[in-house]
N, C-alpha and C. Protein backbone atom coordinates (compact mmCIF):
# COMPACT_ATOMS: atom_id res chain seq x y z
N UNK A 1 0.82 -1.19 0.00
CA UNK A 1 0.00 0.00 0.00
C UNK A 1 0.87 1.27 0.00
N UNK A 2 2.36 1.42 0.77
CA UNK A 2 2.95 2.50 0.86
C UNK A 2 3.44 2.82 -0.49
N UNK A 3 3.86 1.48 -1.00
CA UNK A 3 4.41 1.75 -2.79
C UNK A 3 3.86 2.32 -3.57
N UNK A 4 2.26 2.10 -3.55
CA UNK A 4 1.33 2.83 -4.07
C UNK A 4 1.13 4.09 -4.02
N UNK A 5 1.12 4.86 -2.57
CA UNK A 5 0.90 5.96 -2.31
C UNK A 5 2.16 6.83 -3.19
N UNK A 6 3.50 6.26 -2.66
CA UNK A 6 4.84 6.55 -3.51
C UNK A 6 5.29 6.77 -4.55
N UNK A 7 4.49 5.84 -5.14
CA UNK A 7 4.38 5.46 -7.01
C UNK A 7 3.52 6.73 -7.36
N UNK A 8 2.35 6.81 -6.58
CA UNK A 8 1.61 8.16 -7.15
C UNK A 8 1.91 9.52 -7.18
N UNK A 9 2.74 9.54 -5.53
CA UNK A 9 3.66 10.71 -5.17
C UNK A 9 4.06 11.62 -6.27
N UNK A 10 5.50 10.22 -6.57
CA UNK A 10 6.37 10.56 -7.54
C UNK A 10 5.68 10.78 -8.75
N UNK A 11 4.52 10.00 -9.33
CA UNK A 11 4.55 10.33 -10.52
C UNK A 11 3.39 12.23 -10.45
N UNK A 12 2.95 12.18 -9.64
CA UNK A 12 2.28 13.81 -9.44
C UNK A 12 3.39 14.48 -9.90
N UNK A 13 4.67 14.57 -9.09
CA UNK A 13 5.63 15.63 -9.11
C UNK A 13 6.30 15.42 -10.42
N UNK A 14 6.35 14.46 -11.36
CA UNK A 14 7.16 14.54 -12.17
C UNK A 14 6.27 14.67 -13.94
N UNK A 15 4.98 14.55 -13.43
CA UNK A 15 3.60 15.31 -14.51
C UNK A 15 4.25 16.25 -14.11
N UNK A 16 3.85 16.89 -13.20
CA UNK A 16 3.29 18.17 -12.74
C UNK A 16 4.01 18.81 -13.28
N UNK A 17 5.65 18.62 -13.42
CA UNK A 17 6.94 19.60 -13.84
C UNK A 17 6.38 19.71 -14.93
N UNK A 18 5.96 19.17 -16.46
CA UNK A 18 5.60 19.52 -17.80
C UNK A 18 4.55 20.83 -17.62
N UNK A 19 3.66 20.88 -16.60
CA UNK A 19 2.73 22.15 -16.91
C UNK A 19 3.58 23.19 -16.91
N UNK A 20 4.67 23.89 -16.17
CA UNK A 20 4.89 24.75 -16.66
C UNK A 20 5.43 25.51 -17.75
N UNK A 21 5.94 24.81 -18.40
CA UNK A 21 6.44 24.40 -20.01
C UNK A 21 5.55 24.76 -20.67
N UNK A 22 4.19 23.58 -20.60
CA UNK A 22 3.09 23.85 -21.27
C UNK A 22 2.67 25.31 -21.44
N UNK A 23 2.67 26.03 -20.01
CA UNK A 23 2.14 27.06 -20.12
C UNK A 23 2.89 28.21 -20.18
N UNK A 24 4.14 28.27 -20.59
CA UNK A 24 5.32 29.01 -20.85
C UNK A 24 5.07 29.08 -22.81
N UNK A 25 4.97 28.04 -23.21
CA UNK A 25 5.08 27.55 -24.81
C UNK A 25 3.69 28.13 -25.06
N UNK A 26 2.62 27.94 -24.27
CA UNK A 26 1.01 28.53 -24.69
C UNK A 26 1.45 29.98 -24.79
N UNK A 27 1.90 30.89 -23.67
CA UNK A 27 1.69 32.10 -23.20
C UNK A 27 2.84 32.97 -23.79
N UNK A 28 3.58 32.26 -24.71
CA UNK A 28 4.87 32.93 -25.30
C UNK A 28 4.58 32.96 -26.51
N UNK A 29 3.55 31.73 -27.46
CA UNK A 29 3.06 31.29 -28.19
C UNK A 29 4.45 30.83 -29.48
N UNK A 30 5.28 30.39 -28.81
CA UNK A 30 6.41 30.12 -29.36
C UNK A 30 7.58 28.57 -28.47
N UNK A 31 7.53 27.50 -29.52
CA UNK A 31 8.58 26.24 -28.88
C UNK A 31 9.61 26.29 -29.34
N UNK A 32 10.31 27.35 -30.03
CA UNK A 32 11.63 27.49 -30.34
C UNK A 32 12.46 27.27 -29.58
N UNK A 33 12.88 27.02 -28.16
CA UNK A 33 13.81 26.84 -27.11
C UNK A 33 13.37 25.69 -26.66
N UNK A 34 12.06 24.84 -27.44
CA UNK A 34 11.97 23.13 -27.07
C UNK A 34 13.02 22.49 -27.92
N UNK A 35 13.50 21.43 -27.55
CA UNK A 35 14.22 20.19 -28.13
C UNK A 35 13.27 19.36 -28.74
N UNK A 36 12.89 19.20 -30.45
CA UNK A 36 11.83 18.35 -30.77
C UNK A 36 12.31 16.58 -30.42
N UNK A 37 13.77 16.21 -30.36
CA UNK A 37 14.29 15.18 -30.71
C UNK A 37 14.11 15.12 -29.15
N UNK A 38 14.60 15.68 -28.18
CA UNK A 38 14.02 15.51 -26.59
C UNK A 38 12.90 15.35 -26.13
N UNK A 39 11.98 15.98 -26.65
CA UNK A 39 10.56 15.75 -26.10
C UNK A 39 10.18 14.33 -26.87
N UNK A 40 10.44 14.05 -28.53
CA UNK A 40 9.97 12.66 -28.91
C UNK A 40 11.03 11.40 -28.21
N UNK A 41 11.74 11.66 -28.11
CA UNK A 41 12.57 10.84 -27.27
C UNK A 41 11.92 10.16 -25.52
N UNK A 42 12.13 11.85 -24.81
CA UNK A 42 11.07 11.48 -23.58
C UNK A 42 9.63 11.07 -23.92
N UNK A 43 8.97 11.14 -25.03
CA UNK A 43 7.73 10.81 -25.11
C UNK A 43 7.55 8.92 -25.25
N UNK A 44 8.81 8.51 -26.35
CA UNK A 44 8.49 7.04 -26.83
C UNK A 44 9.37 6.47 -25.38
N UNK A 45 10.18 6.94 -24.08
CA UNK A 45 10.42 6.23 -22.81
C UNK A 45 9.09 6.55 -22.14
N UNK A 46 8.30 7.45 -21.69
CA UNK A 46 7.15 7.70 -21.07
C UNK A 46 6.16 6.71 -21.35
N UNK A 47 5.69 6.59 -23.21
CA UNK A 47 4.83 5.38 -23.48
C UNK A 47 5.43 4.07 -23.25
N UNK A 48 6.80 3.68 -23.40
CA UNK A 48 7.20 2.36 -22.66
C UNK A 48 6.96 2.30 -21.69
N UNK A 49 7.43 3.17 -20.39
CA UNK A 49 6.37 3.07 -19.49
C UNK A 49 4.96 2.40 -19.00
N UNK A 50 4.42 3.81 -19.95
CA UNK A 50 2.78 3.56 -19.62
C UNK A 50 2.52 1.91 -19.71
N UNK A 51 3.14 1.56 -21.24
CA UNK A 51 2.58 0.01 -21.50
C UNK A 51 3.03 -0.81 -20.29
N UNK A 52 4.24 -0.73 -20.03
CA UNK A 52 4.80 -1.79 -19.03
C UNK A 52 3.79 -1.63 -17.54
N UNK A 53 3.40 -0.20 -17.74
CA UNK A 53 2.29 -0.33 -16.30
C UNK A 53 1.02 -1.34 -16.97
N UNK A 54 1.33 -1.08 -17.62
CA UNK A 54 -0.68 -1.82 -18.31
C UNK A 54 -0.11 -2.95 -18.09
N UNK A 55 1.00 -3.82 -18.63
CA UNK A 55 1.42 -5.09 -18.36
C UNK A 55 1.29 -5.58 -16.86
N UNK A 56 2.13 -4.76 -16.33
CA UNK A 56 1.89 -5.11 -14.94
C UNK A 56 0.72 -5.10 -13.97
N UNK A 57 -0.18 -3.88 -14.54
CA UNK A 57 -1.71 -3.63 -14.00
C UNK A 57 -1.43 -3.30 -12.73
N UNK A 58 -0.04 -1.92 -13.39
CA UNK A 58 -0.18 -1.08 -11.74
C UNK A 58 -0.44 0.37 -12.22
N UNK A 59 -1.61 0.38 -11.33
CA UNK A 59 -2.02 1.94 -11.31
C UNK A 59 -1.32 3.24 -11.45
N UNK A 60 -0.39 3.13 -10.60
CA UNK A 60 0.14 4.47 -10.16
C UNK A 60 1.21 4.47 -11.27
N UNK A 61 2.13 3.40 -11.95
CA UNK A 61 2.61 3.72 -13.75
C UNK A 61 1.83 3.75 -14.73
N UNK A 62 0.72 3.47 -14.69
CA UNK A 62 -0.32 4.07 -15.58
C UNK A 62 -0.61 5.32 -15.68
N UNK A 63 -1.13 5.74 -14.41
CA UNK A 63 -2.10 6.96 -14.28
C UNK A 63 -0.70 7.88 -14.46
N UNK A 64 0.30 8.22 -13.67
CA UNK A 64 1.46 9.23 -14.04
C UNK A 64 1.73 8.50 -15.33
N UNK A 65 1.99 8.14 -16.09
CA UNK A 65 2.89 7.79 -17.28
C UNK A 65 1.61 8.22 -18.68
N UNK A 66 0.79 7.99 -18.17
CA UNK A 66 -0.56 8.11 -19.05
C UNK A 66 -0.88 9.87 -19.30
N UNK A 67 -0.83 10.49 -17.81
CA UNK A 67 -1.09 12.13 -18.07
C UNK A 67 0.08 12.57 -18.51
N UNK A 68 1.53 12.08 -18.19
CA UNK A 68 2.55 13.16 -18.41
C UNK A 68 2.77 12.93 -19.94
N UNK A 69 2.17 12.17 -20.61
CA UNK A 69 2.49 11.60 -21.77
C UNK A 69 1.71 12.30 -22.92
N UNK A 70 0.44 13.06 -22.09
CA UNK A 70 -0.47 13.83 -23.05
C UNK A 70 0.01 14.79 -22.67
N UNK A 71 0.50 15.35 -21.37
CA UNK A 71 1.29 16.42 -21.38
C UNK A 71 2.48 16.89 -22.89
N UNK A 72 3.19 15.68 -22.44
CA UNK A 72 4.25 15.38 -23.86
C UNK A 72 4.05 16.02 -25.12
N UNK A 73 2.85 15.12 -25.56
CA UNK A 73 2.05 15.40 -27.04
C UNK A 73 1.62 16.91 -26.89
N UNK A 74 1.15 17.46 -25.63
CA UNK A 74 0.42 18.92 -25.95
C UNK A 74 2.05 19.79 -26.46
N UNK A 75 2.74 19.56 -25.63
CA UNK A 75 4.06 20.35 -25.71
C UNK A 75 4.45 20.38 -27.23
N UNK A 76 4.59 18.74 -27.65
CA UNK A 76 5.33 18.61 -29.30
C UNK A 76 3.98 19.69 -30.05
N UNK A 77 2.96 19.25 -29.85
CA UNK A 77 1.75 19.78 -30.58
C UNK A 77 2.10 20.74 -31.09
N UNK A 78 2.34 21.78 -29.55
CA UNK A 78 2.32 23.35 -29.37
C UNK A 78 3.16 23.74 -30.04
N UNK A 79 4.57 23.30 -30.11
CA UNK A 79 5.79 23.78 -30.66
C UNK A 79 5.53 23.45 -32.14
N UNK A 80 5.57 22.54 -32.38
CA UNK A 80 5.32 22.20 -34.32
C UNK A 80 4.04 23.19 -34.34
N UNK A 81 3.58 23.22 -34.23
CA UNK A 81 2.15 24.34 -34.27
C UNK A 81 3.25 25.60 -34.79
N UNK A 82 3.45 26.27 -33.60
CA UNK A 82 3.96 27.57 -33.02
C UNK A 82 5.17 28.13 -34.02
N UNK A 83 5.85 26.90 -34.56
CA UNK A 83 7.15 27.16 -34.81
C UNK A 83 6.79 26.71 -36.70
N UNK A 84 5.74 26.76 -37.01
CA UNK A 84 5.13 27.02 -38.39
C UNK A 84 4.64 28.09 -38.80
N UNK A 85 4.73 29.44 -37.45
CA UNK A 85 3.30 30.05 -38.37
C UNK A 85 4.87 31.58 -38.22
């Protein structure tokens, strides 16, 4: 049960770090100072992740690996967006 609580801990704090990015890249309306090859990089270890939680059918690598991962995608989104127009 404590692993659990732990597992969730950690994965809160380590989503959580992508929002401000997110909302730095929204509010600047510019990803020029993102790394595209870094973020797809951290994105295809994040979805290994996620799956290996689904394999295992543990929650707490799901649920963090699952949000920080759409986090991920909003970020690449924003920047290929941003860094076209």
């Amino acid at each position: 049960m404590f692993t659990d609580y732990l597992g969730y801990a950690a994965g809160f704090f380590t989503t959580v770090s992508f929002v401000p990015q997110l909302i730095q890249i929204w509010r600047s309306k510019s990803g020029k100072d993102i790394s595209i090859w870094m973020m797809l990089l951290f994105g295809t270890g994040i979805s290994s992740w996620f799956f290996y939680g689904i394999f295992l059918v543990n929650w707490p690598i799901i649920v963090a690996n699952g949000v920080t991962l759409l986090l991920v995608v909003s970020v690449i989104v924003l920047k290929v967006y941003y860094d076209r127009q």
